[in-house]
PDB file of N, CA and C in Angstrom:
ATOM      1  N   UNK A   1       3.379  13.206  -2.290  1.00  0.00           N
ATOM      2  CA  UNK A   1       4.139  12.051  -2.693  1.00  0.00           C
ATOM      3  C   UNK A   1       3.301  10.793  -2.438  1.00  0.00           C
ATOM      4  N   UNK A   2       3.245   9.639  -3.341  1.00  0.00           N
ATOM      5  CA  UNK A   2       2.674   8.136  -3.090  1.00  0.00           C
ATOM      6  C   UNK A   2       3.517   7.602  -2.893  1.00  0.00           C
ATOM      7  N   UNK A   3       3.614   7.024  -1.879  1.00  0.00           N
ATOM      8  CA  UNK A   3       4.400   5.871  -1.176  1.00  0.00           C
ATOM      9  C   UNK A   3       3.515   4.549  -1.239  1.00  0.00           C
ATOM     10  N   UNK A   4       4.392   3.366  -1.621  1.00  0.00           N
ATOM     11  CA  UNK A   4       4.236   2.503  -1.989  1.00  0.00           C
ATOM     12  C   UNK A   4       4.747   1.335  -0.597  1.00  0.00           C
ATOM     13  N   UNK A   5       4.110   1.141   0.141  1.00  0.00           N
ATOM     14  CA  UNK A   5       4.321  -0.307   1.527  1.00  0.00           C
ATOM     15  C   UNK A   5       4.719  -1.691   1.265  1.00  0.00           C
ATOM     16  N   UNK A   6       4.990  -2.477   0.425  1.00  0.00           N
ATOM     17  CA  UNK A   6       4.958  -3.640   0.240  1.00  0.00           C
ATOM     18  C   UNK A   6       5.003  -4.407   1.768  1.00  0.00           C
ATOM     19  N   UNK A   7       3.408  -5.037   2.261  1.00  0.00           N
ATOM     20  CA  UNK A   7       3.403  -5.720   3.429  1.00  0.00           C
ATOM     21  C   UNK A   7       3.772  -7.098   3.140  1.00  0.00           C
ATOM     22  N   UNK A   8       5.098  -7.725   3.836  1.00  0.00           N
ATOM     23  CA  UNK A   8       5.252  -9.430   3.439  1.00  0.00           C
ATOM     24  C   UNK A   8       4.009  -9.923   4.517  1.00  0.00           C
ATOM     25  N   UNK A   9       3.441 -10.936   3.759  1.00  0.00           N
ATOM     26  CA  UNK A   9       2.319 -11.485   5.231  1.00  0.00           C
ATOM     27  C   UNK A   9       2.499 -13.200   4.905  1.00  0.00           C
ATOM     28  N   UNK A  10       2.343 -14.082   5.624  1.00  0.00           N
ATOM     29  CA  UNK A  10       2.042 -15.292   5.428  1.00  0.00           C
ATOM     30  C   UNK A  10       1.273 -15.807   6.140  1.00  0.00           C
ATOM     31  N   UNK A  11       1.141 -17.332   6.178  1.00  0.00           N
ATOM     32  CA  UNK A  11      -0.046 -18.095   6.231  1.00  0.00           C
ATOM     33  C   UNK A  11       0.956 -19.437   6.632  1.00  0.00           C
ATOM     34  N   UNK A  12       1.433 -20.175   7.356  1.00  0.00           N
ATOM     35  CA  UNK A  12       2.063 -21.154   7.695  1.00  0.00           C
ATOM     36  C   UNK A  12       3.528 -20.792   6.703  1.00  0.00           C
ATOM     37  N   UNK A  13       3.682 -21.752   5.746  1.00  0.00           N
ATOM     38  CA  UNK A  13       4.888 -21.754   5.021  1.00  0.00           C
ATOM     39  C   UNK A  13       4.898 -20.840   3.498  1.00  0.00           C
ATOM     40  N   UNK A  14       3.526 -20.428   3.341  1.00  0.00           N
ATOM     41  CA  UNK A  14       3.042 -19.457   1.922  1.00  0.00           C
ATOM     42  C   UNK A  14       3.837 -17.901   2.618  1.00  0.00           C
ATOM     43  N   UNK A  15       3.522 -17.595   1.300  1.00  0.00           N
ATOM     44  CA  UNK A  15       4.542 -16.276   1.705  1.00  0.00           C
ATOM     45  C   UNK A  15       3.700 -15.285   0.763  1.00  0.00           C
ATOM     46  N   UNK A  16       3.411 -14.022   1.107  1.00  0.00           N
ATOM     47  CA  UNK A  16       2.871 -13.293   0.072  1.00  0.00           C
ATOM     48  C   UNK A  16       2.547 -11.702   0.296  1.00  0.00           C
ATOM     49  N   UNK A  17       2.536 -10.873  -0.739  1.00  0.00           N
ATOM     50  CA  UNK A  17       2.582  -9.264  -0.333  1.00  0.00           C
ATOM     51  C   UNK A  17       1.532  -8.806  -0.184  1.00  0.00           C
ATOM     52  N   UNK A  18       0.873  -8.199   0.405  1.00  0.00           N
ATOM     53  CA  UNK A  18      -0.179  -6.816   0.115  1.00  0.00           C
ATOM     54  C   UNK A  18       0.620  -5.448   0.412  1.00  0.00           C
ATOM     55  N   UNK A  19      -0.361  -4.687  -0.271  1.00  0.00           N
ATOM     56  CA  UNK A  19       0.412  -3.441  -0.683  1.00  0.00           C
ATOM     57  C   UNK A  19      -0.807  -2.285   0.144  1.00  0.00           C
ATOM     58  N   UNK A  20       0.053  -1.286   0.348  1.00  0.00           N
ATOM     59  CA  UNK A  20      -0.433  -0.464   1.419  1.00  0.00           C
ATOM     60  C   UNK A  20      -0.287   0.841   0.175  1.00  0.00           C
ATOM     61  N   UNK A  21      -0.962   1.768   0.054  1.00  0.00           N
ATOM     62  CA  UNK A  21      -0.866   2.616  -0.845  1.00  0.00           C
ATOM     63  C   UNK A  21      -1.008   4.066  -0.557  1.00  0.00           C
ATOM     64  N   UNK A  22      -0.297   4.796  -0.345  1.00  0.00           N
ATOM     65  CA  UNK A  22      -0.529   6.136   0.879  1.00  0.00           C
ATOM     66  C   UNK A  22      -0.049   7.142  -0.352  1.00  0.00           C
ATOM     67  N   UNK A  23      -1.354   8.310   0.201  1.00  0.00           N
ATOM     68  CA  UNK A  23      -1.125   9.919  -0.533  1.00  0.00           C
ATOM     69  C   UNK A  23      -0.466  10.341   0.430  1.00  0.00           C
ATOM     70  N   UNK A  24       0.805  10.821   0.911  1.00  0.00           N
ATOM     71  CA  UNK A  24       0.798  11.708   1.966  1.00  0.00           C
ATOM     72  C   UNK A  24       0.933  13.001   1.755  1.00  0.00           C
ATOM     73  N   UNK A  25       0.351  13.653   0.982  1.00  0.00           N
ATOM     74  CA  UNK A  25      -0.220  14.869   0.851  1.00  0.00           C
ATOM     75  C   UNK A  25      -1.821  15.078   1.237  1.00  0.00           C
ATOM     76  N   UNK A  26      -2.535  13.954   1.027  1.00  0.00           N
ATOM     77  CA  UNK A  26      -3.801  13.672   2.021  1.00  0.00           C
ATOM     78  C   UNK A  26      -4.504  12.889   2.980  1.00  0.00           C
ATOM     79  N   UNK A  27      -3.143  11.984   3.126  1.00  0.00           N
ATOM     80  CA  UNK A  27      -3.355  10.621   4.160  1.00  0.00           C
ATOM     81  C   UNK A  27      -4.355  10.124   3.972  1.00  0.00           C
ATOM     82  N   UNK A  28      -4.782   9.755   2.626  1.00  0.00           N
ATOM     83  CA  UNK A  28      -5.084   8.929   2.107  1.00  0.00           C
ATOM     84  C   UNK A  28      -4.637   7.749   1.593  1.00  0.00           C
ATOM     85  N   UNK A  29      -5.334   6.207   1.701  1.00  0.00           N
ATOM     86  CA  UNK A  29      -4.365   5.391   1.140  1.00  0.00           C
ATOM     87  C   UNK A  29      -5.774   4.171   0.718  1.00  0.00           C
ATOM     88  N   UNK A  30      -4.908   3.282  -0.120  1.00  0.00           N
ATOM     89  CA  UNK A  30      -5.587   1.891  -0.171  1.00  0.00           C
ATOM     90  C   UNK A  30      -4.698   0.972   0.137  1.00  0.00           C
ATOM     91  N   UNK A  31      -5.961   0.015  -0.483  1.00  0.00           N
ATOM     92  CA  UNK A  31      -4.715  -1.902  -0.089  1.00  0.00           C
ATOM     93  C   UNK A  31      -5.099  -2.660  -1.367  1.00  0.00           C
ATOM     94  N   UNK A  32      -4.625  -3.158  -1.314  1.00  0.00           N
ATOM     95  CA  UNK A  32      -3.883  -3.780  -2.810  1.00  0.00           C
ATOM     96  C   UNK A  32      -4.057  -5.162  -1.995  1.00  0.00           C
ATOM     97  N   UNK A  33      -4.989  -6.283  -1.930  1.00  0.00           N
ATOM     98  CA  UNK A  33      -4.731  -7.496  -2.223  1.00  0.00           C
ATOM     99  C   UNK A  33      -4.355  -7.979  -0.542  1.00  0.00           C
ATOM    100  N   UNK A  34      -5.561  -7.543   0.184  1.00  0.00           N
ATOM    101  CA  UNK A  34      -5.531  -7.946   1.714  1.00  0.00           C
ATOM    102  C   UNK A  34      -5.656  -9.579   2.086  1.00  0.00           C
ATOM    103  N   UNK A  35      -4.620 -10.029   2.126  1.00  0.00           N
ATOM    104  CA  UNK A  35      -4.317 -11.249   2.859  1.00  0.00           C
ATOM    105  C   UNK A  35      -3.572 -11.354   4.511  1.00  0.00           C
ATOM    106  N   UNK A  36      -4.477 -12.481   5.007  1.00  0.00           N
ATOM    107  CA  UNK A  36      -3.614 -13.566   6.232  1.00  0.00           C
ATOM    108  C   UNK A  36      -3.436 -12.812   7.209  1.00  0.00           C
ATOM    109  N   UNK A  37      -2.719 -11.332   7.584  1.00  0.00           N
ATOM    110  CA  UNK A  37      -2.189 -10.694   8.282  1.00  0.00           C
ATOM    111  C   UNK A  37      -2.922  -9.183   9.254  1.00  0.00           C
ATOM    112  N   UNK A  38      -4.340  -9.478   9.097  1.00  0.00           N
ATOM    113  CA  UNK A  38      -5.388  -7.856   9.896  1.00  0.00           C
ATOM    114  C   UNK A  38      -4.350  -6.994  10.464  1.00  0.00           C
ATOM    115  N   UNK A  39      -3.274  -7.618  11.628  1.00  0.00           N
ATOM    116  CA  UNK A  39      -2.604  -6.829  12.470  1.00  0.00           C
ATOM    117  C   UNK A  39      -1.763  -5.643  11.895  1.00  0.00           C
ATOM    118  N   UNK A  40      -0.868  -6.721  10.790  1.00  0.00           N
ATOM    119  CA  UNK A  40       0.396  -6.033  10.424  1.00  0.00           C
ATOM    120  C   UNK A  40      -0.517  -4.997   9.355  1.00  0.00           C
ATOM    121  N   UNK A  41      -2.007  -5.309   8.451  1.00  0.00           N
ATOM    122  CA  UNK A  41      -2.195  -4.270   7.750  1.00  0.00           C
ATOM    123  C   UNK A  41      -2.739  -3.081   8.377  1.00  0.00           C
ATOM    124  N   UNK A  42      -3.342  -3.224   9.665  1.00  0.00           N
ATOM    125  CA  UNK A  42      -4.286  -2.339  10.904  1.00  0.00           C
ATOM    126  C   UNK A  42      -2.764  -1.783  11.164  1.00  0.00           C
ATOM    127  N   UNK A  43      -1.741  -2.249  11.267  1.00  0.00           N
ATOM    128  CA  UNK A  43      -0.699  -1.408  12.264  1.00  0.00           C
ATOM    129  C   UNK A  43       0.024  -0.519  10.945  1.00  0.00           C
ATOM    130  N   UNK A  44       0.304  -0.760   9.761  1.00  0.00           N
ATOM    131  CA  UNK A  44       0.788   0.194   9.132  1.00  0.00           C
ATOM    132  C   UNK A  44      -0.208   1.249   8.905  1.00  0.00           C
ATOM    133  N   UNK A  45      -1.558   1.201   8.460  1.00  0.00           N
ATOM    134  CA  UNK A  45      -2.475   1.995   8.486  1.00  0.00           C
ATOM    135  C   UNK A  45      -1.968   3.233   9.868  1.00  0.00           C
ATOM    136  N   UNK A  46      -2.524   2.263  10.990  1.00  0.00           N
ATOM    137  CA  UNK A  46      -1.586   3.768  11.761  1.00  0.00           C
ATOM    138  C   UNK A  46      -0.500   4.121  11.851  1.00  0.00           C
ATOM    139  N   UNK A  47       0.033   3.432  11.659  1.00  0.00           N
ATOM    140  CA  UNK A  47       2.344   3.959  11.682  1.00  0.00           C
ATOM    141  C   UNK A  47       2.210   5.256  10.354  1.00  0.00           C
ATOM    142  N   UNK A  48       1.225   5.161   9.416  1.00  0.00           N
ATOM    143  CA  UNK A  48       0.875   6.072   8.107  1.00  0.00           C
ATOM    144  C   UNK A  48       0.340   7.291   8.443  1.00  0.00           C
ATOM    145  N   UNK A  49      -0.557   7.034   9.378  1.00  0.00           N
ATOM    146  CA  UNK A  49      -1.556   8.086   9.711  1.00  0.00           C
ATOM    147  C   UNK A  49      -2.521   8.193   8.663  1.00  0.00           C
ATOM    148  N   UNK A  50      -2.866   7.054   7.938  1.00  0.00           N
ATOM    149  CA  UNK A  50      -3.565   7.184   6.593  1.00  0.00           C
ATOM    150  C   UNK A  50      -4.887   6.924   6.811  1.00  0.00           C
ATOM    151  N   UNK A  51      -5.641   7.475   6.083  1.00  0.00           N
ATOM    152  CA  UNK A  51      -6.924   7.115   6.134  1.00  0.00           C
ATOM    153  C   UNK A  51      -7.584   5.709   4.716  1.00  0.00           C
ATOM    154  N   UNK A  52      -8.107   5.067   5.273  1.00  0.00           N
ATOM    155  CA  UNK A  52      -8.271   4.189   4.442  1.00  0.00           C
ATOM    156  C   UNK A  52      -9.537   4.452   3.519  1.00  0.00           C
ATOM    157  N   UNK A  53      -9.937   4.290   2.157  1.00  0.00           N
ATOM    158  CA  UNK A  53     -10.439   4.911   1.400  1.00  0.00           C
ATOM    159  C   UNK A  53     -11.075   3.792   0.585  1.00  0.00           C
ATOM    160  N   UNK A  54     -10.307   2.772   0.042  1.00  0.00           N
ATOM    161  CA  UNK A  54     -10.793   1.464  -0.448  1.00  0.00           C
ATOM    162  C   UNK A  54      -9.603   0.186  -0.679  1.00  0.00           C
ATOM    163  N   UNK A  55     -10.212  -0.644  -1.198  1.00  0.00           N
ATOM    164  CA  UNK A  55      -9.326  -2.195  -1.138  1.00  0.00           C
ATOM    165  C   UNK A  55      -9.853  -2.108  -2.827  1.00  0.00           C
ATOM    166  N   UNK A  56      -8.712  -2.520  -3.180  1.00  0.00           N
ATOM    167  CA  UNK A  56      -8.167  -2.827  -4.904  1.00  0.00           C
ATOM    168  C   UNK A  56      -7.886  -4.478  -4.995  1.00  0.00           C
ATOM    169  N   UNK A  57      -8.585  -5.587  -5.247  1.00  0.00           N
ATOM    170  CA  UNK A  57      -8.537  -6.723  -5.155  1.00  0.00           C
ATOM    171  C   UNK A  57      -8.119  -7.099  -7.191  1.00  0.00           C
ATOM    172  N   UNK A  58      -6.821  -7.632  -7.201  1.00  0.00           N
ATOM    173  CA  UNK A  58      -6.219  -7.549  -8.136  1.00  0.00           C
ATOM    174  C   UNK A  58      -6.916  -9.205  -9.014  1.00  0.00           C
ATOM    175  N   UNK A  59      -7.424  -9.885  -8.642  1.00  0.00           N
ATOM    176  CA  UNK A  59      -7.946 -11.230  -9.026  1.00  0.00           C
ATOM    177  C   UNK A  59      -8.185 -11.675  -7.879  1.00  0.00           C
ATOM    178  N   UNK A  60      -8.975 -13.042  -8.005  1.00  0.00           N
ATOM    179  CA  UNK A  60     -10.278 -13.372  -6.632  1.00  0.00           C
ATOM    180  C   UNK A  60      -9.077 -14.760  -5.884  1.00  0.00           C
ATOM    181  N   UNK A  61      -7.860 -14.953  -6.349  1.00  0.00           N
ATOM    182  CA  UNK A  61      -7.129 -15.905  -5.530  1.00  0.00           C
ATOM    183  C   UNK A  61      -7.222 -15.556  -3.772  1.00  0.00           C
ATOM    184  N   UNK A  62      -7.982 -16.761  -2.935  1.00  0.00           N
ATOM    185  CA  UNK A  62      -8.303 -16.396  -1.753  1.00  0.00           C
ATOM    186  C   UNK A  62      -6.941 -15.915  -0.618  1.00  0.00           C
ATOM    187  N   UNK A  63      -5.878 -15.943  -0.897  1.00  0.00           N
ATOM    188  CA  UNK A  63      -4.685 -15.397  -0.815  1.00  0.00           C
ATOM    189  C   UNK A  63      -4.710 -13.618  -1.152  1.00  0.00           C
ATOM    190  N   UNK A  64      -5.487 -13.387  -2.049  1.00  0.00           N
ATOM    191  CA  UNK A  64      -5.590 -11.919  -2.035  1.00  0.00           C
ATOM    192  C   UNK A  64      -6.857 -11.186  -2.138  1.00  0.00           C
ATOM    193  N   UNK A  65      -7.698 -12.159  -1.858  1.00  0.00           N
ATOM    194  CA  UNK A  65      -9.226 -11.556  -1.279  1.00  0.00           C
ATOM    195  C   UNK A  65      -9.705 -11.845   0.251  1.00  0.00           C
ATOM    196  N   UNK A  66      -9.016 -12.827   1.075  1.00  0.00           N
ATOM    197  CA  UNK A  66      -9.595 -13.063   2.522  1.00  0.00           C
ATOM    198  C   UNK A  66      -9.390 -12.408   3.416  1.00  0.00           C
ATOM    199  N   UNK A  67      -9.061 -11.101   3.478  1.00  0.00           N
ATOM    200  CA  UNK A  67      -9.437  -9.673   4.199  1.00  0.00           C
ATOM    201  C   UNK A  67     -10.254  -8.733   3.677  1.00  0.00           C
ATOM    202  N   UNK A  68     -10.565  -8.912   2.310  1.00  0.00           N
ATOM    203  CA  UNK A  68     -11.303  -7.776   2.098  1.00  0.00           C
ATOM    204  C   UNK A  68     -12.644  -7.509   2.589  1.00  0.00           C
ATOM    205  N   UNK A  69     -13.525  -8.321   2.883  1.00  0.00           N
ATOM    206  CA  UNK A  69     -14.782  -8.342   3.695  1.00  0.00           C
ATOM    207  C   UNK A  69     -14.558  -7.795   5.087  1.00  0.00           C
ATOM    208  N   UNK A  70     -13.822  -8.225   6.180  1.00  0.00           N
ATOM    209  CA  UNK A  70     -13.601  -7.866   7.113  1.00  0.00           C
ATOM    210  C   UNK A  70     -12.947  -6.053   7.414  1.00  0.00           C
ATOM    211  N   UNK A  71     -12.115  -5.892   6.392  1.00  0.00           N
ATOM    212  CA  UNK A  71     -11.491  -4.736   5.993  1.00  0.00           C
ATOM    213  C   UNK A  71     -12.669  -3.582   6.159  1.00  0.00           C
ATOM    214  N   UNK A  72     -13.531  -3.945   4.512  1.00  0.00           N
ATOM    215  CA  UNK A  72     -14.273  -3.235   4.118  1.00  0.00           C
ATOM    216  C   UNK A  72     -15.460  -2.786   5.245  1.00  0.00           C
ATOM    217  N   UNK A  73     -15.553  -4.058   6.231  1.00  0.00           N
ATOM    218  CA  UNK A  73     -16.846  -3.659   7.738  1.00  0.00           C
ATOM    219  C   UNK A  73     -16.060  -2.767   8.390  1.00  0.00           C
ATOM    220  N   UNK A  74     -15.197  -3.116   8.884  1.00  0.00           N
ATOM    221  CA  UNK A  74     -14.209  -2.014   9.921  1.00  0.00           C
ATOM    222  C   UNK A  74     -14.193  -0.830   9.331  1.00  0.00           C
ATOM    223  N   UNK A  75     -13.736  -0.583   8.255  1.00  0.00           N
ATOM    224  CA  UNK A  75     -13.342   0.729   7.716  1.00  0.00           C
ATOM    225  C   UNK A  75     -14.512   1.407   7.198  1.00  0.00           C
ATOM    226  N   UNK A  76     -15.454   0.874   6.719  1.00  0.00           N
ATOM    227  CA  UNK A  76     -16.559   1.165   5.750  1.00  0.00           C
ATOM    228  C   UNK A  76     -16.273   1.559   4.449  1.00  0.00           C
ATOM    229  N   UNK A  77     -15.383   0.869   4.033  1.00  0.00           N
ATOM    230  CA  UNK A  77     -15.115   1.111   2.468  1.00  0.00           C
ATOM    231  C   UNK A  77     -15.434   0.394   1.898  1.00  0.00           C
ATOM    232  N   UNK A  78     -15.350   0.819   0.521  1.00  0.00           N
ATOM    233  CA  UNK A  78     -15.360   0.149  -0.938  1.00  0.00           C
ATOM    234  C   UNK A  78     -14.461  -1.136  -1.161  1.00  0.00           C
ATOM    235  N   UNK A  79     -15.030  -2.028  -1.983  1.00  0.00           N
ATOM    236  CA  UNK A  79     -13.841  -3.352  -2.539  1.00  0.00           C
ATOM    237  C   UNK A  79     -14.218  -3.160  -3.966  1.00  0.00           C
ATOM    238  N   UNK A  80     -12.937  -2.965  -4.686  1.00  0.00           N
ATOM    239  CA  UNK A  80     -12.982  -2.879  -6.086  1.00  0.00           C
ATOM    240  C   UNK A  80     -12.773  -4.436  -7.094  1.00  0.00           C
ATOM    241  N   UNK A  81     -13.148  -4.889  -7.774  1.00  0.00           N
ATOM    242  CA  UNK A  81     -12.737  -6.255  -8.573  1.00  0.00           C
ATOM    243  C   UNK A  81     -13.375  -5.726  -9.827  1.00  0.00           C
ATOM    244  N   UNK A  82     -12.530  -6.104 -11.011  1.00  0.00           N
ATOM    245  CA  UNK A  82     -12.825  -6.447 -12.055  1.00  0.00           C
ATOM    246  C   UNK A  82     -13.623  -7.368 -12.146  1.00  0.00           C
ATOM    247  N   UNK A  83     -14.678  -6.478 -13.279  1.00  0.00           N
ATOM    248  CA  UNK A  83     -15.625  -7.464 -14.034  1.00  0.00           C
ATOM    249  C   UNK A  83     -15.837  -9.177 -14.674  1.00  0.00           C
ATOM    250  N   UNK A  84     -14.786  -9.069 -15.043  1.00  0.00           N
ATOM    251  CA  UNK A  84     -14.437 -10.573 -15.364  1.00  0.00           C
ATOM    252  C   UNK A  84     -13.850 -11.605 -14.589  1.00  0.00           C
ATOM    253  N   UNK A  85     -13.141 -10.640 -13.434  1.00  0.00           N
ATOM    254  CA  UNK A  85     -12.902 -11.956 -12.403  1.00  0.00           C
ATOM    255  C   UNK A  85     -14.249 -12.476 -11.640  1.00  0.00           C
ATOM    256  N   UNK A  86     -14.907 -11.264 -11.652  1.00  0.00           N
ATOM    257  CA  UNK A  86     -15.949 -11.552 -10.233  1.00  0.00           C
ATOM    258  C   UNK A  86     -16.817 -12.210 -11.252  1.00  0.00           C
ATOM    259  N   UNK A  87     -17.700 -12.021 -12.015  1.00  0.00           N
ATOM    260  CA  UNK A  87     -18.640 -12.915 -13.190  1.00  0.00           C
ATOM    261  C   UNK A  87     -17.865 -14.293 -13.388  1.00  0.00           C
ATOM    262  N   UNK A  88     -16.578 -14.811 -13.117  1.00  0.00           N
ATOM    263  CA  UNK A  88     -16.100 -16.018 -13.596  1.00  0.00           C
ATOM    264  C   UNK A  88     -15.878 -16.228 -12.265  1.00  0.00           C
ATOM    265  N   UNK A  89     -15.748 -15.668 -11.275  1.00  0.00           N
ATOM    266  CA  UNK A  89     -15.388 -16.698  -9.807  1.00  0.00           C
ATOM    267  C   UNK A  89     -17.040 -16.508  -8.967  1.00  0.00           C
ATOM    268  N   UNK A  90     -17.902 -15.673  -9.627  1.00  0.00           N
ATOM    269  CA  UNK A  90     -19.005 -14.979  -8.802  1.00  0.00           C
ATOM    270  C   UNK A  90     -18.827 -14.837  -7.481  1.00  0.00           C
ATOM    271  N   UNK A  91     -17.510 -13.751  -7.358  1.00  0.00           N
ATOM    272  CA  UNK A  91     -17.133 -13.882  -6.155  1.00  0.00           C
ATOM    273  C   UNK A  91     -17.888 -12.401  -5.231  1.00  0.00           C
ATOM    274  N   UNK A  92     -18.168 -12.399  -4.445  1.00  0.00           N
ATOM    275  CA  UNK A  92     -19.335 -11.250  -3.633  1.00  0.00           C
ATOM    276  C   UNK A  92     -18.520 -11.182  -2.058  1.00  0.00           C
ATOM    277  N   UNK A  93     -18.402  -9.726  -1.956  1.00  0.00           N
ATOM    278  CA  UNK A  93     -18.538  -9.596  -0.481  1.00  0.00           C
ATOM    279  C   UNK A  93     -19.262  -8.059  -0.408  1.00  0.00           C
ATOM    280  N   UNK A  94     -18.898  -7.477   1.113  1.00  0.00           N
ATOM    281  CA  UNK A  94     -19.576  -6.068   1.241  1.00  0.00           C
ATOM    282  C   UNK A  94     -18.682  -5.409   0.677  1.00  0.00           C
ATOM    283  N   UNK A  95     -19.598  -4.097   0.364  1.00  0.00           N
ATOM    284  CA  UNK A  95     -19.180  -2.903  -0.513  1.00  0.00           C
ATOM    285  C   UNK A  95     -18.564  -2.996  -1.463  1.00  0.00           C
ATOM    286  N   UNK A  96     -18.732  -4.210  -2.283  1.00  0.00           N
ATOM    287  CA  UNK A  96     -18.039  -4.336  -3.827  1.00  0.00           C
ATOM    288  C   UNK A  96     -18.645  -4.028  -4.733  1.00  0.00           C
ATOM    289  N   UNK A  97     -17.796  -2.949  -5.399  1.00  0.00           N
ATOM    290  CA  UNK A  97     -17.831  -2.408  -6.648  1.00  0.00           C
ATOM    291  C   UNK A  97     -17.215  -3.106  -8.026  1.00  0.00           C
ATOM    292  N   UNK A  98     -18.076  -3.011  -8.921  1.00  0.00           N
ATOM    293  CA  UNK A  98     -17.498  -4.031  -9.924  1.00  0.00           C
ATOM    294  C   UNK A  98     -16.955  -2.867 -10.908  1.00  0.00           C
ATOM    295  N   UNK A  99     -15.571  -3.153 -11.213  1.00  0.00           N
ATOM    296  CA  UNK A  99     -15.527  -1.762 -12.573  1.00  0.00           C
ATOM    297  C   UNK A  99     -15.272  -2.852 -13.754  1.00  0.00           C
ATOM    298  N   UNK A 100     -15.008  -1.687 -14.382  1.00  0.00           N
ATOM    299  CA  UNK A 100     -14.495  -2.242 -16.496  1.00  0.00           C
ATOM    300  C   UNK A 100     -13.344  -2.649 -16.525  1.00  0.00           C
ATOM    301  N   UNK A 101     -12.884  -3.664 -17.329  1.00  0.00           N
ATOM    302  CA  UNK A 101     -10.845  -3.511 -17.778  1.00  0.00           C
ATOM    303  C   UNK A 101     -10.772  -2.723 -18.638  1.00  0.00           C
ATOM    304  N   UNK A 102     -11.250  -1.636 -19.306  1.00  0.00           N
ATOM    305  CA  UNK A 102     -11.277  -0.599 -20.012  1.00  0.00           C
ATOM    306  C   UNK A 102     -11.628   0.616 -19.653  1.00  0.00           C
ATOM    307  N   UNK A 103     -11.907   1.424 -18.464  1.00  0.00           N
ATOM    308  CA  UNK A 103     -12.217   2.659 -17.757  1.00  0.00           C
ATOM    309  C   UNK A 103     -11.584   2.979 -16.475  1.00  0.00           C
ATOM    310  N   UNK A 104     -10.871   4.102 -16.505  1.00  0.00           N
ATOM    311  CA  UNK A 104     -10.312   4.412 -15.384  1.00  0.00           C
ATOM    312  C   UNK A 104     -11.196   5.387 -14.435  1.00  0.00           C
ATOM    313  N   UNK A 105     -11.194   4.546 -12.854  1.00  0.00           N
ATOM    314  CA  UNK A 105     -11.665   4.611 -12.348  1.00  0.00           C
ATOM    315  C   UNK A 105     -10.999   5.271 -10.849  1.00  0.00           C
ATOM    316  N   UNK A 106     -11.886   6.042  -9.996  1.00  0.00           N
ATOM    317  CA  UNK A 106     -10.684   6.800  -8.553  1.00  0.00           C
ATOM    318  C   UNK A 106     -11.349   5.805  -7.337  1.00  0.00           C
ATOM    319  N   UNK A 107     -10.427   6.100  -6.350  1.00  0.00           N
ATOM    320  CA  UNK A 107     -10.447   5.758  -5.082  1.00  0.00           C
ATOM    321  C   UNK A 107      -9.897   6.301  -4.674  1.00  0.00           C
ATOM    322  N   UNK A 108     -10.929   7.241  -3.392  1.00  0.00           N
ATOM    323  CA  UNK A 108     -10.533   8.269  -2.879  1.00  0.00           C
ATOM    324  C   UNK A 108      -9.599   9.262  -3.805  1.00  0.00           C
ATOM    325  N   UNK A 109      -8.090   9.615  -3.643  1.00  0.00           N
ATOM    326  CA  UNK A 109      -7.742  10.351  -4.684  1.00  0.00           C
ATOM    327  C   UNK A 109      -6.440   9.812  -5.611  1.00  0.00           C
ATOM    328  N   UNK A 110      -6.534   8.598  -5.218  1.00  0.00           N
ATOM    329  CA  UNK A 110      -5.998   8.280  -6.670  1.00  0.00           C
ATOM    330  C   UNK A 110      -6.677   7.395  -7.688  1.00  0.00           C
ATOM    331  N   UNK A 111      -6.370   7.671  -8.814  1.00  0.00           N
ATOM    332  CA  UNK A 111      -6.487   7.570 -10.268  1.00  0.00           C
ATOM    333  C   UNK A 111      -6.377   6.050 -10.931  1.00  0.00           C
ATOM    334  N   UNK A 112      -7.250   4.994 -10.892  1.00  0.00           N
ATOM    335  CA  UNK A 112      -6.692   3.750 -11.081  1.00  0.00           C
ATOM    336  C   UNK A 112      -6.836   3.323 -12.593  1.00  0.00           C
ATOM    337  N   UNK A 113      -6.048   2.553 -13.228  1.00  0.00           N
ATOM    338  CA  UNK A 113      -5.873   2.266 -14.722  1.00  0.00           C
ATOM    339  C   UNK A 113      -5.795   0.859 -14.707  1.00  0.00           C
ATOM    340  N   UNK A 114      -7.185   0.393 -14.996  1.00  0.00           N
ATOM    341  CA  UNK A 114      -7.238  -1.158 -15.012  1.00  0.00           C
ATOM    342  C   UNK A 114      -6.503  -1.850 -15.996  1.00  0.00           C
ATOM    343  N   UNK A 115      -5.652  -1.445 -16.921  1.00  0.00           N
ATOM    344  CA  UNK A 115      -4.633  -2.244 -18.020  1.00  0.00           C
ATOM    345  C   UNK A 115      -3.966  -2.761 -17.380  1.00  0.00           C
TER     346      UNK A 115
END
């Protein structure tokens, strides 16, 4: 089964989700758009028992990219961004992978569909 986390995290009075993404048939999981909050995303990771696999950065708004560097050192994973965000923000951190908006691409074991 994929279970789906919606983490609320904020930043003073901003308010905003990252998403925790768990196989638990292989405790495997990703993150969806790591903002503001290391603790609360480090503490569901273990409340999951999941293993972290990669970060899925949905567009380069620093609201949903300013964990992924830090993420990606701790864990040693992958950061995924589309081609066209990162060439129009030339946005760079560690272990980023640039994919297509036209090719589906995996992390760890799930199946991602950039449409």
């Amino acid at each position: 089964m994929i279970k789906v986390y919606p983490l609320r995290v904020r930043k003073g009075s901003f308010i905003n989700y990252t998403y925790l993404v768990v196989n638990e048939w292989t405790n495997e999981s990703i993150i969806i758009d790591p903002a503001w909050e290391l603790d609360t995303i480090t503490t569901y990771l273990l409340k999951t028992n999941s293993h972290l696999k990669g970060i899925l950065l949905t567009h380069h708004h620093r609201d949903h990219t300013l964990l992924a560097p830090v993420l990606a050192s701790r864990f040693g994973v992958p950061v995924f961004m589309g081609m066209i965000e990162k060439e129009f923000y030339n946005f760079n951190c560690l272990n980023l992978e640039v994919v297509s908006s036209d090719l589906l691409f995996s992390i760890g074991g799930f199946g991602i569909f950039p449409h």
